[in-house]
Protein backbone atom coordinates (compact mmCIF):
# COMPACT_ATOMS: atom_id res chain seq x y z
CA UNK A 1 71.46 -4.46 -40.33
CA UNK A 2 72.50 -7.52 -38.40
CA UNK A 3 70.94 -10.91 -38.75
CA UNK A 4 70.08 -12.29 -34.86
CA UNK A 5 72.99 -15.10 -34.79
CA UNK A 6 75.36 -11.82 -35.21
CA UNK A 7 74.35 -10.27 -32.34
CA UNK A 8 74.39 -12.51 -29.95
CA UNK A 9 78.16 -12.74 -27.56
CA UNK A 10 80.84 -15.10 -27.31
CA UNK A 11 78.74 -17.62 -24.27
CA UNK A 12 82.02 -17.88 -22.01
CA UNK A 13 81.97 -21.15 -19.52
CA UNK A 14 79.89 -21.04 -16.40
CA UNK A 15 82.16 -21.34 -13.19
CA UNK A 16 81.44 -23.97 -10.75
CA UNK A 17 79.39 -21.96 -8.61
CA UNK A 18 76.95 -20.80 -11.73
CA UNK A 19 76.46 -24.46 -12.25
CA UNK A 20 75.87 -25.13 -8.62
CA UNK A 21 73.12 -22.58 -8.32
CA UNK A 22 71.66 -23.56 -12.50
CA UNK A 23 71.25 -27.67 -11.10
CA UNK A 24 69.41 -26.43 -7.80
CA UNK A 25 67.35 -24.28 -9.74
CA UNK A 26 66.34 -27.21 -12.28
CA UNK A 27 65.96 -29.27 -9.20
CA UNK A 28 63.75 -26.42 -7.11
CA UNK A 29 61.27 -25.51 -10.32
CA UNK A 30 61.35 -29.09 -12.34
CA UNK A 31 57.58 -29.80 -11.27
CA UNK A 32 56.38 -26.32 -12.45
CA UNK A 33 58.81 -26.11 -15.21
CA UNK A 34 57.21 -29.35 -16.66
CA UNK A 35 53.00 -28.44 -15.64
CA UNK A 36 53.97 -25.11 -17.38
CA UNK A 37 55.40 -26.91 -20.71
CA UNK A 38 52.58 -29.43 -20.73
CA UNK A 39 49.56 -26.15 -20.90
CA UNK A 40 51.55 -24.38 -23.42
CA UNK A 41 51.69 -27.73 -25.59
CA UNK A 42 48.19 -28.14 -25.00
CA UNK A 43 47.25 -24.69 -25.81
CA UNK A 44 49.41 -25.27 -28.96
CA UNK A 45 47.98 -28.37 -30.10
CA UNK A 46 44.14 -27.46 -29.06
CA UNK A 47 44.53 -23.86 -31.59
CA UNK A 48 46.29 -25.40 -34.49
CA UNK A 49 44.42 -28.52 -36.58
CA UNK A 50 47.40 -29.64 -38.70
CA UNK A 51 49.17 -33.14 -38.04
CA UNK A 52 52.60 -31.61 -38.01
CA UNK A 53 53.72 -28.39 -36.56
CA UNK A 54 57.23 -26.61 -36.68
CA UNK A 55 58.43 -24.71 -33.54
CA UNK A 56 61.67 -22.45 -33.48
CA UNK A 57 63.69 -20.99 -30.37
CA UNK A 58 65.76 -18.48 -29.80
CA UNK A 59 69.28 -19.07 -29.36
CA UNK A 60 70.43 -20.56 -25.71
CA UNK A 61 67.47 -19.93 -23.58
CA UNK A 62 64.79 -20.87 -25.84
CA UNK A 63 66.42 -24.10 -26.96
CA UNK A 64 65.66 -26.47 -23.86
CA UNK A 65 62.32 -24.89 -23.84
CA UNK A 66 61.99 -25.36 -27.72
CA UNK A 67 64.15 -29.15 -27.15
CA UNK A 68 61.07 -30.11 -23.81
CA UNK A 69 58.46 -28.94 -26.26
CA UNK A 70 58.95 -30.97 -29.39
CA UNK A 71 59.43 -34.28 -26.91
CA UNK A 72 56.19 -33.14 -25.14
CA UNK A 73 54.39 -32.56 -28.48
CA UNK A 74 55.43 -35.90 -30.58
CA UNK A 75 55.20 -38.06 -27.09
CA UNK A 76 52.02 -36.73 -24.84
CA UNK A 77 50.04 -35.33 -28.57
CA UNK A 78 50.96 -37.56 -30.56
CA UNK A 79 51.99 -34.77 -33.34
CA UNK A 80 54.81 -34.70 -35.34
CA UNK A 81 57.11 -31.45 -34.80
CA UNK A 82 60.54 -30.02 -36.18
CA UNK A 83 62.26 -27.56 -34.01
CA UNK A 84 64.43 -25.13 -35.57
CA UNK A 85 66.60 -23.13 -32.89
């Protein structure tokens, strides 16, 4: 058995051109990105009645998600939140 953080490769660094096309895609999906975050927060907060919740992401991808999530939850819902990733 492997624990998750084992299995996961060496992240090499993106070439220019990945970066390029990673900054339009932000740019091209920001609106939607952030209208998507803000219903799952809601959806979060409206199903759980504690004053604090903890959230955890998977490694890389998850982690802005997770990151957007937490500021979303303690700023717009006023709850206190740990994020684990």
């Amino acid at each position: 058995q492997k624990h998750y953080s084992e299995m996961i490769g060496v992240e090499q660094q993106p070439d220019e051109t990945y970066m390029r096309l990673f900054y339009q895609s932000i740019e091209d999906n920001l609106a939607r990105m952030g209208a998507d975050l803000y219903w799952v927060c809601r959806k979060i907060r409206q199903s759980r009645r504690t004053d604090k919740l903890t959230i955890v992401s998977l490694a890389r991808a998850g982690t802005p998600i997770g990151v957007g999530m937490k500021r979303l939850l303690e700023q717009e819902f006023h709850t206190p939140t740990t994020h684990y990733s």
